[in-house]
C-alpha atoms as a PDB file:
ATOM      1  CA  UNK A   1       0.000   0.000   0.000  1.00  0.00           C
ATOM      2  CA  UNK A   2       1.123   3.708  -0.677  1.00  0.00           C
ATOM      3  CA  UNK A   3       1.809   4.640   3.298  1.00  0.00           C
ATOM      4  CA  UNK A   4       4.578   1.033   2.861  1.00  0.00           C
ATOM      5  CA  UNK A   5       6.086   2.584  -0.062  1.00  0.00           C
ATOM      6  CA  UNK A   6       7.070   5.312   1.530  1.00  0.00           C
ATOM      7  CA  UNK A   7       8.983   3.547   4.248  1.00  0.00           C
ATOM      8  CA  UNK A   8      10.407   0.914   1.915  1.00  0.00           C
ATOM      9  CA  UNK A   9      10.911   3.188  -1.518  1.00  0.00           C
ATOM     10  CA  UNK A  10      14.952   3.430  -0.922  1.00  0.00           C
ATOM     11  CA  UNK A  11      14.684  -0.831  -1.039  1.00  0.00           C
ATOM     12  CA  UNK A  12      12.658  -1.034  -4.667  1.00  0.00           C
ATOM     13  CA  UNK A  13      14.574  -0.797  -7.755  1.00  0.00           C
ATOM     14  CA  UNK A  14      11.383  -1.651  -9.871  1.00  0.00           C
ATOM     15  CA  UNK A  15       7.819  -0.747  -9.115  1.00  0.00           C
ATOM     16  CA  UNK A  16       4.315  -2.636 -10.340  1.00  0.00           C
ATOM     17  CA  UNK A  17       1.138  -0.772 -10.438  1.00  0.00           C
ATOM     18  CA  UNK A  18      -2.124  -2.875 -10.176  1.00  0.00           C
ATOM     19  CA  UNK A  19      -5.273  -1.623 -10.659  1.00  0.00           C
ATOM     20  CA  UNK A  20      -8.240  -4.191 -10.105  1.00  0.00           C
ATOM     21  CA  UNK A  21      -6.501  -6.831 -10.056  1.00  0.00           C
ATOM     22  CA  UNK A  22      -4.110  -6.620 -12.520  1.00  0.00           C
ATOM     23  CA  UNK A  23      -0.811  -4.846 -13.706  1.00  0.00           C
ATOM     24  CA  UNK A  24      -1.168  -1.165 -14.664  1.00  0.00           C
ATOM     25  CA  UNK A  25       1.732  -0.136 -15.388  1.00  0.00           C
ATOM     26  CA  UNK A  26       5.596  -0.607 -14.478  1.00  0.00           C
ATOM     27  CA  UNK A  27       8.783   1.752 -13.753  1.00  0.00           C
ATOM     28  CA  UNK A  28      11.769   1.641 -12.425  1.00  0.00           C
ATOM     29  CA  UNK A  29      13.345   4.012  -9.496  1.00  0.00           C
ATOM     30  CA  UNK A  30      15.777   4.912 -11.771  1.00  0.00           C
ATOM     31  CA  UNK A  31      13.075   6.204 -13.988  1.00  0.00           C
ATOM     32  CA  UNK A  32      11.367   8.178 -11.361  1.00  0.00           C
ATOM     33  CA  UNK A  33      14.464   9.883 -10.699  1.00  0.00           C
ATOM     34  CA  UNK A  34      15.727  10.832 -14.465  1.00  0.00           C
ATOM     35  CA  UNK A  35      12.105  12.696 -13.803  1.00  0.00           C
ATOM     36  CA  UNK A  36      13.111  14.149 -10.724  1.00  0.00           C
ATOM     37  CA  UNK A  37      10.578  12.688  -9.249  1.00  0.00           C
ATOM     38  CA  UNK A  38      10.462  10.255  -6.324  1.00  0.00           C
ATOM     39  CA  UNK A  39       8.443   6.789  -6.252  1.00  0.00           C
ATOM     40  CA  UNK A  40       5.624   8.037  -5.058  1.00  0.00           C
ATOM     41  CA  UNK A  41       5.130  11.337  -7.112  1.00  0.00           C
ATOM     42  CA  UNK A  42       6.323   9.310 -10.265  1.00  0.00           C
ATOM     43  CA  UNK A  43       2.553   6.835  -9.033  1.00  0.00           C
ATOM     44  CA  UNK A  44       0.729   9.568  -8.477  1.00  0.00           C
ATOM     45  CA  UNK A  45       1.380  10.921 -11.995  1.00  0.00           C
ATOM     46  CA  UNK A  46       0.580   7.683 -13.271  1.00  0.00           C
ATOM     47  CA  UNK A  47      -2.768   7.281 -12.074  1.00  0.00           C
ATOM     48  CA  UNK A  48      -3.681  10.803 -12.451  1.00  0.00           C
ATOM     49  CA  UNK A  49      -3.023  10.361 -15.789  1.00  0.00           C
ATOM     50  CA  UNK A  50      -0.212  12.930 -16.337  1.00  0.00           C
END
């Protein structure tokens, strides 16, 4: 869940998004960063649609 992300987001090199079930969409940390973004802003983007 989002508020274990943020305790455990320095330990993930590659993040899966699920929505209902299934996968969403997938990025890596390394990605969020090269956005300057961190795990959890690079999600939010994501399922805002951004």
């Amino acid at each position: 869940t989002t508020h274990e992300i943020d305790e455990i987001q320095d330990l993930a090199d590659n993040i899966i998004l699920l929505e209902e079930g299934r996968v969403y969409k997938t990025f890596s940390k390394v990605e969020a960063e090269a956005e300057g973004l961190t795990v959890i802003e690079k999600m939010r983007k994501i399922y805002r649609g951004a």
